[in-house]
Protein backbone atom coordinates (compact mmCIF):
# COMPACT_ATOMS: atom_id res chain seq x y z
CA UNK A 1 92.61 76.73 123.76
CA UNK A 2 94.07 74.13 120.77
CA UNK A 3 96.97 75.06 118.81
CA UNK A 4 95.71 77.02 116.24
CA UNK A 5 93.69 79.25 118.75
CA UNK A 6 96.99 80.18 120.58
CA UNK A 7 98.60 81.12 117.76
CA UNK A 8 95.73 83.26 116.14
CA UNK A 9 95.47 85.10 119.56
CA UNK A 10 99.14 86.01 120.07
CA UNK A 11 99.54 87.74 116.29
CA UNK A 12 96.79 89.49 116.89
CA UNK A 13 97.82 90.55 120.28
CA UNK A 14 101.24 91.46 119.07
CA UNK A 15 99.89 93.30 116.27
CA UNK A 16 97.42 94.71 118.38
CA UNK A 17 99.96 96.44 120.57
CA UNK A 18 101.78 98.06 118.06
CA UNK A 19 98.47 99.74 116.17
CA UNK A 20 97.09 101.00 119.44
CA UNK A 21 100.55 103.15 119.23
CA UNK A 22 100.06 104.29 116.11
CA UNK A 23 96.13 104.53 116.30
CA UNK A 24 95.87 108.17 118.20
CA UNK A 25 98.48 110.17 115.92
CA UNK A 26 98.01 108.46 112.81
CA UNK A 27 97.79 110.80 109.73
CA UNK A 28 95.21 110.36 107.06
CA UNK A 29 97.12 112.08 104.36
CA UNK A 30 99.27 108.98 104.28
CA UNK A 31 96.77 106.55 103.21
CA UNK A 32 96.79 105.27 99.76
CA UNK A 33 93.72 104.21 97.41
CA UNK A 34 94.01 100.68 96.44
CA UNK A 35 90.87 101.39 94.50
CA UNK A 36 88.46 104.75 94.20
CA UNK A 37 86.37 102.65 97.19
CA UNK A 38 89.35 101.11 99.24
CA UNK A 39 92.28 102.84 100.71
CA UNK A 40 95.22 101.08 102.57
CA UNK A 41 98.01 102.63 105.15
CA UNK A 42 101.53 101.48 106.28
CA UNK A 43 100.05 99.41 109.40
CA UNK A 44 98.40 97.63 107.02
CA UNK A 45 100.97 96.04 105.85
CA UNK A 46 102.55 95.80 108.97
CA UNK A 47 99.93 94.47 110.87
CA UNK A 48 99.98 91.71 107.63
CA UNK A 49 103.94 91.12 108.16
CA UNK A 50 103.57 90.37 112.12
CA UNK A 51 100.75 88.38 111.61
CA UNK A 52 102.04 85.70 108.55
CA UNK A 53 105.12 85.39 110.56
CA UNK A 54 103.40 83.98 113.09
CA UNK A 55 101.14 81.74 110.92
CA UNK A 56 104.43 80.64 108.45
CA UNK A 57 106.46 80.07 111.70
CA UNK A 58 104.51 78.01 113.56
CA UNK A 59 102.40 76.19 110.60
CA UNK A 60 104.97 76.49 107.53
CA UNK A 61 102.96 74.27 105.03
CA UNK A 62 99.47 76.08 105.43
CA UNK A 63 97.95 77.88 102.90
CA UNK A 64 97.21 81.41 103.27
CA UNK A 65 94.82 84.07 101.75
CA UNK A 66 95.37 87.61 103.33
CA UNK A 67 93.96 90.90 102.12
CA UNK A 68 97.29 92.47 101.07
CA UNK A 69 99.54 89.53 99.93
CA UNK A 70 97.12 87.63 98.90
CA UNK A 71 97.55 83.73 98.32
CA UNK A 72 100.70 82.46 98.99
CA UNK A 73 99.78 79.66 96.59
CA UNK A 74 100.52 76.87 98.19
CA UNK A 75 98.59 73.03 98.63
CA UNK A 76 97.19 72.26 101.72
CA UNK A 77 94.29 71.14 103.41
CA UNK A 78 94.45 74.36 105.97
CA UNK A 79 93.85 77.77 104.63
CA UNK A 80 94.47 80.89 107.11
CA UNK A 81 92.44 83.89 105.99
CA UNK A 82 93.64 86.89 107.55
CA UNK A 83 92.44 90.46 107.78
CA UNK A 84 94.81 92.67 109.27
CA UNK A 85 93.46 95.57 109.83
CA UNK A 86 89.31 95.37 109.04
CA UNK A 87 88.03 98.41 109.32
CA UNK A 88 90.82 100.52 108.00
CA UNK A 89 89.07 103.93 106.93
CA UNK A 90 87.82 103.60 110.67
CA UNK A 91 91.39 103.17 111.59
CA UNK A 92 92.30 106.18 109.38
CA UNK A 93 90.14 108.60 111.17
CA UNK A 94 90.73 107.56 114.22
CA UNK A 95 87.17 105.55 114.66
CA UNK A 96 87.48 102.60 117.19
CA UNK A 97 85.67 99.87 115.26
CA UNK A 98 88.46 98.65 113.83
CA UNK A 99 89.88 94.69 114.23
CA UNK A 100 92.20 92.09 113.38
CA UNK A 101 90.39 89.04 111.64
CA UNK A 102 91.72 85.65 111.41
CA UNK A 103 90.12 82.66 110.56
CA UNK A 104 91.68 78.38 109.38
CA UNK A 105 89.85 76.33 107.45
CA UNK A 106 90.25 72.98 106.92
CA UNK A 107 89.00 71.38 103.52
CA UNK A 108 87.13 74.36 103.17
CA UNK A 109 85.60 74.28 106.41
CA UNK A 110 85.79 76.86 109.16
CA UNK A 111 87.32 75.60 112.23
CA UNK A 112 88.45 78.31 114.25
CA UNK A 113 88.16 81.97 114.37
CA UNK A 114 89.24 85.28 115.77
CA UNK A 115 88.63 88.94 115.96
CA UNK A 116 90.35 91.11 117.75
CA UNK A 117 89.03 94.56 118.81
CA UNK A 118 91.86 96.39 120.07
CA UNK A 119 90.84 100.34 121.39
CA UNK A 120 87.59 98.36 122.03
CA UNK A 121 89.98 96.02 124.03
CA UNK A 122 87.36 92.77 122.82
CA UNK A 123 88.49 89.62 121.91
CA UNK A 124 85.90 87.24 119.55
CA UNK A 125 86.91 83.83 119.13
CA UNK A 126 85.29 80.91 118.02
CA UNK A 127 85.98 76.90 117.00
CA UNK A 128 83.92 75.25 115.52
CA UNK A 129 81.90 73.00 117.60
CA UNK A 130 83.26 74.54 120.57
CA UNK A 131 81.10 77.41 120.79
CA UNK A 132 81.63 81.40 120.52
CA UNK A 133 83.09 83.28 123.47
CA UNK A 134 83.98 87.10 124.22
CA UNK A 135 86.48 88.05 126.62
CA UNK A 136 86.26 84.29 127.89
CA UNK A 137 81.86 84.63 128.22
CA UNK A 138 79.89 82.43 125.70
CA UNK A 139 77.65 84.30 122.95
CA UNK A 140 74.58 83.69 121.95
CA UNK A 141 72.41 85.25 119.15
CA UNK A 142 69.82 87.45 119.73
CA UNK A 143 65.92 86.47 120.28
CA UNK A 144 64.50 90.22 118.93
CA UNK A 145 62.04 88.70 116.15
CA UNK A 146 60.05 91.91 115.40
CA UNK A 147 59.87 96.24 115.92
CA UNK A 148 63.51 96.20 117.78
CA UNK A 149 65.20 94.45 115.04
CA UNK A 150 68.49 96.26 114.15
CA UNK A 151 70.43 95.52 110.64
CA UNK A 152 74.05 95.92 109.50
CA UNK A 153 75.29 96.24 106.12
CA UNK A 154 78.65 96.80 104.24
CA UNK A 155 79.76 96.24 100.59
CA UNK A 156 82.59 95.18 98.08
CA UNK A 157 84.63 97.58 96.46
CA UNK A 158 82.75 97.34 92.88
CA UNK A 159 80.32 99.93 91.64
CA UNK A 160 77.46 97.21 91.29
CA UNK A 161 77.91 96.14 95.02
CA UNK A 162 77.57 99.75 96.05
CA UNK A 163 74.34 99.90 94.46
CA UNK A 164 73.19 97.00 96.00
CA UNK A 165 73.87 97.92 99.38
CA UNK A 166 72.53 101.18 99.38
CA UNK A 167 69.15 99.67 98.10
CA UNK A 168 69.29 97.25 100.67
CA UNK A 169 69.96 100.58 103.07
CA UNK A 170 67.14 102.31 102.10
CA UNK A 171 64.64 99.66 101.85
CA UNK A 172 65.40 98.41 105.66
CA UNK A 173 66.39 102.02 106.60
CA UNK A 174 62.70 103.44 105.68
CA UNK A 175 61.05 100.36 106.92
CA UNK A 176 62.46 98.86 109.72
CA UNK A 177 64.35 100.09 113.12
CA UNK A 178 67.47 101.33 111.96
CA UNK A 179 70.06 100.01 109.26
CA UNK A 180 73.46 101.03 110.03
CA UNK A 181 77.14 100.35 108.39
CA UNK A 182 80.05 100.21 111.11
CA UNK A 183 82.43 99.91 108.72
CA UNK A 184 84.14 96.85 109.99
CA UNK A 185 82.79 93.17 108.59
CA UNK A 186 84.47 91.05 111.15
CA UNK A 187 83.13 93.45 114.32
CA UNK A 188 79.60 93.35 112.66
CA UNK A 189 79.83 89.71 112.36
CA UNK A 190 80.66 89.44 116.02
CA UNK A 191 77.69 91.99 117.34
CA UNK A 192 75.59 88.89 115.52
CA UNK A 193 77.05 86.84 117.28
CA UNK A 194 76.88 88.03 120.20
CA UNK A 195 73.05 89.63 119.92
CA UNK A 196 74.20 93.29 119.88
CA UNK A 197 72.37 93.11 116.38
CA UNK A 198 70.25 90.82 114.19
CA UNK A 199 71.87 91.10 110.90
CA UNK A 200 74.65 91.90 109.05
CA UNK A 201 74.27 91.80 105.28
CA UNK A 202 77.52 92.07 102.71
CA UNK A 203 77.15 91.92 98.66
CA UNK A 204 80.98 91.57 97.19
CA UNK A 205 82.18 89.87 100.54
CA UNK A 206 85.43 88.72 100.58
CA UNK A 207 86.42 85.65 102.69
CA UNK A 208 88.74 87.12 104.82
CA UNK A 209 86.58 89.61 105.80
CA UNK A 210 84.24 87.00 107.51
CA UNK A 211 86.13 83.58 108.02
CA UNK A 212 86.28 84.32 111.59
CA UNK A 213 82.49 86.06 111.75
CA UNK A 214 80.86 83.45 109.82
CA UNK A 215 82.35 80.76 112.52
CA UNK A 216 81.61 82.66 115.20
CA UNK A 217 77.87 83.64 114.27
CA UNK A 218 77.03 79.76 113.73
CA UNK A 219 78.67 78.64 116.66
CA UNK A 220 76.37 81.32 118.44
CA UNK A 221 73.63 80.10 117.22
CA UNK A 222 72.80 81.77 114.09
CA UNK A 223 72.61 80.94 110.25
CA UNK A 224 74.78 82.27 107.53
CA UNK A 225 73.99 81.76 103.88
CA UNK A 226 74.76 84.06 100.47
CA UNK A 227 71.69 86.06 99.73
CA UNK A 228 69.95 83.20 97.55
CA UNK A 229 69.98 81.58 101.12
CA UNK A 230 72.25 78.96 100.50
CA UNK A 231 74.90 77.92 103.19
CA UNK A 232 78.20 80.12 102.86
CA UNK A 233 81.14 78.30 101.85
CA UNK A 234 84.63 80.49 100.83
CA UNK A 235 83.67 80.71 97.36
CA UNK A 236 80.42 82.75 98.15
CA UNK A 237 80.54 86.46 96.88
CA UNK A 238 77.43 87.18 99.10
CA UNK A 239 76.51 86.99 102.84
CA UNK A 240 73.70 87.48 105.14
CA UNK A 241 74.22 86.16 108.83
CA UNK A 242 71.64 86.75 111.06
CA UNK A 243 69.15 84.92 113.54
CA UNK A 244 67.32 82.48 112.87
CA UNK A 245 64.19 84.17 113.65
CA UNK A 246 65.01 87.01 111.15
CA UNK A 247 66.75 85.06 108.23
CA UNK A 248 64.40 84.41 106.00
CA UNK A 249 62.27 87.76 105.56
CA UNK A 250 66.15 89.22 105.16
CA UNK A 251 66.46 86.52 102.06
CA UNK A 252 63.23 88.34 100.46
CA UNK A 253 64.02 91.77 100.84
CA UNK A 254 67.88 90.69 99.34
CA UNK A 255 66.00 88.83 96.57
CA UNK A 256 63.75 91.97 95.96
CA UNK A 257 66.73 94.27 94.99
């Protein structure tokens, strides 16, 4: 495990601990709507605070992009994109597929990632060339090409990203196996990874929701490109990972909508 790895694992860990306590008896009258689509709690933020303390501590001249503070605005070469709690309407009503997603990138490059399941007590992580591993075993994508294909989707906040997905939804709902939103990018990214599903497609993606999925899908084997099916970089507003074997019929029922 490098540097970077050790750190990622013990925020998460420590922020881990203290959302499984507040997981079972959390109240969802105390969320509040960052938009009319997205809704944020006190853990949150907390999860956010335990978790750039770690990063600013140990690595005080990174850059870092998080979903609540947002860029700290500062030059570097590494950028930490950070997730604290993905999944958090799951979190709210007391759904286990929730995580903590962190992912560095170097010159805009991935290089490591993490996500941390906690009630589902799983632990995703990823560098790149190094392979992706669960719980310590090594993923690999799936090999379903055809009938027992499953898909994931998700969405941005904005209206037109709505629409999109649920087009997507009911196209591969009506015509395919099954089409199903989790409600967590980063744990979606990871059942790619690790061949629990084929697919996982996002209009309006944001890059902290995936850093760590995107890393840990190619390092499993699998492709990830935005939905014109060029490679996925951080300034991408789209996503599709998937298999290889199920990529590029996925591109023309995106390009179709």
């Amino acid at each position: 495990m490098d540097k970077y790895q050790k750190v990622a694992l013990e925020v998460a860990k420590k922020s881990g601990k203290i959302l499984i306590q507040k997981y079972d008896n959390f109240n969802r009258g105390d969320v509040k709507l960052k938009s009319a689509h997205e809704i944020v709690t006190k853990y949150d933020l907390l999860s956010e605070e335990i978790i750039l303390a770690g990063i600013k501590k140990n690595f005080p001249d990174h850059a870092i992009f998080s979903e609540e503070k947002g860029d700290n605005n500062k030059k570097s070469d590494y950028l930490w994109l950070v997730d604290p709690i993905d999944g958090t309407t799951n979190f709210s009503m007391h759904n286990p597929i929730w995580s903590i997603s962190i992912a560095l990138a170097h010159k805009g490059e991935i290089i490591m990632g993490l996500v941390y399941a906690p009630i589902l007590k799983e632990t995703f992580m990823a560098s790149k060339g190094k392979g992706a591993f669960m719980n310590g075993e090594k993923l690999k994508v799936s090999n379903i090409s055809s009938g027992k294909v499953l898909n994931a989707f998700c969405h941005g906040s904005k209206i037109k990203d709505i629409k999109r997905a649920i087009k997507y939804y009911t196209k591969q709902k009506l015509n395919h196996l099954d089409c199903r939103q989790m409600g967590s990018a980063a744990i979606e990214m990871s059942y790619v990874a690790s061949g629990r599903i084929e697919s996982i497609a996002i209009p309006g993606v944001n890059s902290y929701d995936v850093g760590a999925g995107v890393l840990m899908v190619r390092e499993a084997g699998g492709v990830v490109t935005n939905f014109k099916g060029k490679r996925w970089d951080l300034k991408s507003r789209d996503i599709l990972a998937s298999t290889k074997k199920v990529h590029r019929e996925l591109l023309k029922t995106l390009k179709s909508i």
